[in-house]
Structure formats: structure tokens, C-alpha cells
Protein backbone atom coordinates (compact mmCIF):
# COMPACT_ATOMS: atom_id res chain seq x y z
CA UNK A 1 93.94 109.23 35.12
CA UNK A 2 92.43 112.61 36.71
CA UNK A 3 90.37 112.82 40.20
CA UNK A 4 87.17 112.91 37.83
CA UNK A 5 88.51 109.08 36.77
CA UNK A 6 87.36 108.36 40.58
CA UNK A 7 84.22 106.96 41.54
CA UNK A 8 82.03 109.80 42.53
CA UNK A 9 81.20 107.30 45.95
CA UNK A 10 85.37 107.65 46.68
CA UNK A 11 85.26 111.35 46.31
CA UNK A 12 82.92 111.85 48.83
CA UNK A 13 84.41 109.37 51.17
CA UNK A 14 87.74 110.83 51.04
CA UNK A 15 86.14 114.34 51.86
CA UNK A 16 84.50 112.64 54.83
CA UNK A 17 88.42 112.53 56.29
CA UNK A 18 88.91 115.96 55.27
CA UNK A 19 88.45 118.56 58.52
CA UNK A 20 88.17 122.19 58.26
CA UNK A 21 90.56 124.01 60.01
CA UNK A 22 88.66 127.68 59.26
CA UNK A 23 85.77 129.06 57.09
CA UNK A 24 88.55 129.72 53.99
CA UNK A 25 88.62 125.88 53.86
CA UNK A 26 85.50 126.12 52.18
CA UNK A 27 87.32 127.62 48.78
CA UNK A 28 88.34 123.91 48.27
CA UNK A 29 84.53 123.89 46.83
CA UNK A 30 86.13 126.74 44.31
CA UNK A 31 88.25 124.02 42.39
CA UNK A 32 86.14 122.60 39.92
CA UNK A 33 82.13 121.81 40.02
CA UNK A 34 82.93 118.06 39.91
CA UNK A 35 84.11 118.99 43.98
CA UNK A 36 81.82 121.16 44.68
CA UNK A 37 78.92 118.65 44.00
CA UNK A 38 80.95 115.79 46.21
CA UNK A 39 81.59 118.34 48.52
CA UNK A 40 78.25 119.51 48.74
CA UNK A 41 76.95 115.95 49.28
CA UNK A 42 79.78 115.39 52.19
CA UNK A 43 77.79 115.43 54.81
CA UNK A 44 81.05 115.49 57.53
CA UNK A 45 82.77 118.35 56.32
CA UNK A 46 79.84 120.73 56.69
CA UNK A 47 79.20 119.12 60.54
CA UNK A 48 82.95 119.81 60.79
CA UNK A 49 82.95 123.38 59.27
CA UNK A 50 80.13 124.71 61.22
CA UNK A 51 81.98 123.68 64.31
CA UNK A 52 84.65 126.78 64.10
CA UNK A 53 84.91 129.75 65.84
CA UNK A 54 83.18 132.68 63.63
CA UNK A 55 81.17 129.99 60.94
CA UNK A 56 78.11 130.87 62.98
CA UNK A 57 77.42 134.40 62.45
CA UNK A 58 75.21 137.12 61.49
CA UNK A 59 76.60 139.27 58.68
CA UNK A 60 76.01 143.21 58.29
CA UNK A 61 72.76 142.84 56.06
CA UNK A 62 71.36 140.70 58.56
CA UNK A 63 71.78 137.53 56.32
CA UNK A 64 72.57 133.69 57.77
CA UNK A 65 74.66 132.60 55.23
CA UNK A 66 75.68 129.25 57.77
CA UNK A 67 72.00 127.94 57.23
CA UNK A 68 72.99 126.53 53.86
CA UNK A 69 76.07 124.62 55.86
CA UNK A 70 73.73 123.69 58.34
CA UNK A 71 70.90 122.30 55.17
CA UNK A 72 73.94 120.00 53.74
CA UNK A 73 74.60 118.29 57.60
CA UNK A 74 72.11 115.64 56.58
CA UNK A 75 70.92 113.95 59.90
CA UNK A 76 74.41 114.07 61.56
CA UNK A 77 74.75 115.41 64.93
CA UNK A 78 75.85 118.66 65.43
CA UNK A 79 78.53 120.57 67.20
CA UNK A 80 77.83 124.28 66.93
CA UNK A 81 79.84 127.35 67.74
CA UNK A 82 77.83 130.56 68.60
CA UNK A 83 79.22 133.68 69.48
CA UNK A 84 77.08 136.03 71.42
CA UNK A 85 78.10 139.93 70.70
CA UNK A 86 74.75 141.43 71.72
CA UNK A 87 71.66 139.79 72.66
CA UNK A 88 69.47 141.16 69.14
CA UNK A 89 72.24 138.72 67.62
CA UNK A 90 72.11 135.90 69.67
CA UNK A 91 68.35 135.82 69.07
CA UNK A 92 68.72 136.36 65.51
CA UNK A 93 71.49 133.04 65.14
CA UNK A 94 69.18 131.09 67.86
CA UNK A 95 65.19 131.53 65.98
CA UNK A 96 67.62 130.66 62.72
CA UNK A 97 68.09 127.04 63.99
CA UNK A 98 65.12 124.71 62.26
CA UNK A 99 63.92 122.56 65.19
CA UNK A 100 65.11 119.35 63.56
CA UNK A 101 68.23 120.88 63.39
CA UNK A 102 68.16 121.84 67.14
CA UNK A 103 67.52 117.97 67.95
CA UNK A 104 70.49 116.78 66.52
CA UNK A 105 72.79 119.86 68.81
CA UNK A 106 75.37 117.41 70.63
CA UNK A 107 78.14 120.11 71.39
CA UNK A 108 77.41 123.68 71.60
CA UNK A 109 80.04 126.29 72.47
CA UNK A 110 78.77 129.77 73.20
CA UNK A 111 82.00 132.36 72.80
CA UNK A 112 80.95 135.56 74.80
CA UNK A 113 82.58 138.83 73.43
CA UNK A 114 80.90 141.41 76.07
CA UNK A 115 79.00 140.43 79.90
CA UNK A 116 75.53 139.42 79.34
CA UNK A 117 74.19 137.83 82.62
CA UNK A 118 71.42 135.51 82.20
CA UNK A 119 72.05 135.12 78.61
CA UNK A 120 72.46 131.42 78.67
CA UNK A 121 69.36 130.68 80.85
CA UNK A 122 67.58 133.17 78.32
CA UNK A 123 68.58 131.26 75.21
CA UNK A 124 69.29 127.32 76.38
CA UNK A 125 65.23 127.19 77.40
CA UNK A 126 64.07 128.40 74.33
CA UNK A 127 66.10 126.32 72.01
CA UNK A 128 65.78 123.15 73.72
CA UNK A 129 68.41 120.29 73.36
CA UNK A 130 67.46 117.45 74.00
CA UNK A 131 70.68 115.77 72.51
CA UNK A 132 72.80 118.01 74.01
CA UNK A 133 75.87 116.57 76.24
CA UNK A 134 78.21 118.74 75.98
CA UNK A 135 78.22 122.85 76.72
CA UNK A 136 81.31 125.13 76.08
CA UNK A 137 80.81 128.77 77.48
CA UNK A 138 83.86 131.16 77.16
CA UNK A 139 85.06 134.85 77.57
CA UNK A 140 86.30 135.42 74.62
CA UNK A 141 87.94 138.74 76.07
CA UNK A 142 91.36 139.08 77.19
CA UNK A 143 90.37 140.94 80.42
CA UNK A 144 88.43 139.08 83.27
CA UNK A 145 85.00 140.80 83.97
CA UNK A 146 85.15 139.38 87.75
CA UNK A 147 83.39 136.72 88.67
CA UNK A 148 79.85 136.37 88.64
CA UNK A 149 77.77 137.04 92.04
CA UNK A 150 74.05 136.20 92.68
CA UNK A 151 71.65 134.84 89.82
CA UNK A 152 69.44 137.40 88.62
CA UNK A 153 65.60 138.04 89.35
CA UNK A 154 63.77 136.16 86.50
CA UNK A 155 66.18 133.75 85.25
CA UNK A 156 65.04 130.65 84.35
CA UNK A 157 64.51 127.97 87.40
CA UNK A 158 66.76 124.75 86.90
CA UNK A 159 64.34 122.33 87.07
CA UNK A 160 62.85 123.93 83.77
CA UNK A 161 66.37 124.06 82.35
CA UNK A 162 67.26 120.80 82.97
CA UNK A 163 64.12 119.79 81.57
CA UNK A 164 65.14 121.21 77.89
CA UNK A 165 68.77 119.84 78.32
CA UNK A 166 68.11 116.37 80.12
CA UNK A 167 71.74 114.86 78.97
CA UNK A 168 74.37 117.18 79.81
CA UNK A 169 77.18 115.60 80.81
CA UNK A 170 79.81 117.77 80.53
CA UNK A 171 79.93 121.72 81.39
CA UNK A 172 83.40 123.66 80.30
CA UNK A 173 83.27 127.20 81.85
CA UNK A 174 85.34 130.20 82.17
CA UNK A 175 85.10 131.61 85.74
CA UNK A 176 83.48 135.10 84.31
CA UNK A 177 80.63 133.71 82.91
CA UNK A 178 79.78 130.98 85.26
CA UNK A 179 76.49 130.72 86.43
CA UNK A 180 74.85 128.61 89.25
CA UNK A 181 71.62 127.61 87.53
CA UNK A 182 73.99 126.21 84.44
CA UNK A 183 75.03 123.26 87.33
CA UNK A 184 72.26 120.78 86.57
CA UNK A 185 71.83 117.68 87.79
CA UNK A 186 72.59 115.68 84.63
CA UNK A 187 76.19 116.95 84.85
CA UNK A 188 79.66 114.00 85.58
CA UNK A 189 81.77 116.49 84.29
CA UNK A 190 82.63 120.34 85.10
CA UNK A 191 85.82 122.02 83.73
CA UNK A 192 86.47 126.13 85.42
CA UNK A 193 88.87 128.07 83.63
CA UNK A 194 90.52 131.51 84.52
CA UNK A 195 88.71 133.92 86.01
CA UNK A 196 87.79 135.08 90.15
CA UNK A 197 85.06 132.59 91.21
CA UNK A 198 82.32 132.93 93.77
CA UNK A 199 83.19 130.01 95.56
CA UNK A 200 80.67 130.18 97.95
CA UNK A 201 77.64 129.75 95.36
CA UNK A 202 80.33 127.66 93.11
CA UNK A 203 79.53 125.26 95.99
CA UNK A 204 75.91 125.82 96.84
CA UNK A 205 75.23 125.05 92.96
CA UNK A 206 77.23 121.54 93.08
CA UNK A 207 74.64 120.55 95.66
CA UNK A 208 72.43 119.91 92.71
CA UNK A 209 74.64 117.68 91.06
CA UNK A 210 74.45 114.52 92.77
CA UNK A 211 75.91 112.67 89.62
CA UNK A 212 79.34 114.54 89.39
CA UNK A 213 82.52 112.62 88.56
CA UNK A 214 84.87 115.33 87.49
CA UNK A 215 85.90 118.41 88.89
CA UNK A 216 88.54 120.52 87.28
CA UNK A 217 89.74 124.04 88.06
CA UNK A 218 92.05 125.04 85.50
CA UNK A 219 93.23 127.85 82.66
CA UNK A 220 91.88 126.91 79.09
């Protein structure tokens, strides 16, 4: 007997335990059309696929090829991975998001390849998350940019951010990219990686987070 011998119901199951480890993964669907339909109708492996670095992109022509990952997710909840390389892109990846889609965000990690201050108080407000608990935001440089001073005139108040992400729990940082309006008070958990901190508004900010059980300051 042959894998088509199994029970279509098996097939998909057994894909269900099968986690991408990068976007080639996805050839597996290549095989034969009797895996590409299970896999297609594996709800799991698409949550799973769209949760690696570089899935989430916008190609040259502009195109948002992840969509159709994101269409096969059923009603899952999702753990995302953006990166933002200019702020056209980000908006581009961000208005590609069906609202639906956006409500069932659990985990987003935003990868930062150049300094955009503010970015994350641009974008978080407009998507709004309200099943958000968990956000990942990360120089994805080698080089530190220094550590991040004042927060900028017109950036979003936190009252009104914490208003679109009312269940974040858990805020993993890298020290060049931290900013104090991201502290909300929702937050037990709050992870700073490498980087030079400005400790002094490091600590004004934790004033508004009255619910705070963890506090690490480590390299990640």
C-alpha cells in the first residue's frame, strides 16, 4: 500500500504535526496533487509557515503572494512575522491583512532592517489587535543604532494604543527600537535585549504598568 491507500482525514492530520522550518518547506506541496490538496486543507502548517522570518513580504512587482497562506489558516490564530524595510512596505503588508484575519493576530513579530521611530505606534493603531498577547520587535541589524531618546511629536497616546491592543501580555524588545509608549498597562511580561537603553524613560514608562510580573534584561 501507497500514502494515497491512506484515509484522506490521516493525511491531513499527520500534516497538522508537520512544522515548517523555512518558506522552501512549502515544495513538499510539489510532490504529487494528492498532497497538495491535504496540504492545502492543513490548516496548521500554513499558521506555522506564515510564522517565519521573510514568509511575510512584499515582492518586486508589488505582489502579496503570503495572502493565499494567510486564506488557507482557516479560523486559527495567528502568529505573524513582518519585516519593516521602509515604511511604503510596511503599509503595503499591513492594509493587506483582511480584518478577520487581523482578529485572530495572537503573536506578531516586527523584524526592523533600518531606524524608523514611531513606526510601531504608526502601524499597531491602525491594525488593531484585539487578540494580540504577544509582541516581538527586533533590530534585525548587526550594528546597534543607540538607544532610543524622547518619543516623538505626534505619536500615538497610550491610552489609544492600549485601547487597540487590550491583551498584551508579553513585550520582547531589542534596546534600539524600544519605545516608551509600547509599555502599556496590559503588560506581566517585558524581555530587553542588546542594545544602550535610556534608562531613565525605560523607568518612567514602567510606571504605566502596574500589572508587571517579569522583567528581563538580556541578549536575544
Amino acid at each position: 500500500p501507497g500514502i494515497h491507500d491512506l484515509p484522506f482525514e490521516v493525511l491531513v492530520q499527520m500534516f497538522t504535526h508537520y512544522n515548517p522550518s523555512s518558506r522552501a518547506d512549502i515544495q513538499v506541496t510539489h510532490i504529487c496533487q494528492f498532497l497538495r490538496v491535504a496540504i492545502h486543507r492543513t490548516p496548521r502548517f500554513w499558521v506555522d509557515m506564515l510564522a517565519l522570518h521573510n514568509v511575510v513580504k512584499v515582492n518586486e512587482s508589488g505582489d502579496s503572494p503570503w495572502r493565499v497562506f494567510l486564506a488557507r489558516t482557516g479560523a486559527l490564530p495567528l502568529s505573524l512575522s513582518i519585516p519593516l524595510i521602509t515604511i511604503d512596505s510596511a503599509d503595503v503588508i499591513v492594509g493587506s491583512i483582511p480584518t478577520e484575519a487581523l482578529s485572530r493576530i495572537s503573536s506578531l513579530t516586527f523584524y526592523l532592517r533600518r531606524r524608523m521611530p514611531g513606526v510601531m505606534h504608526r502601524l499597531l493603531p491602525e491594525m488593531g489587535l484585539p487578540a494580540l498577547t504577544e509582541l516581538v520587535c527586533i533590530n534585525h541589524l548587526p550594528e546597534a543604532w543607540g538607544h532610543y531618546g524622547r518619543r516623538p511629536e505626534g505619536l500615538a497616546d497610550t491610552s489609544v494604543l492600549s485601547s487597540r491592543i487590550p491583551h498584551l501580555h508579553t513585550l520582547q524588545i531589542t534596546c534600539d527600537v524600544f519605545e516608551p509608549g509600547l509599555i502599556v498597562p496590559s503588560l506581566r511580561s517585558i524581555r530587553i535585549g542588546s542594545g544602550r537603553l535610556d534608562l531613565a524613560a525605560f523607568l518612567l514608562a514602567l510606571r504605566e504598568c502596574p500589572s508587571l510580573e517579569i522583567l528581563k534584561l538580556t541578549d536575544f
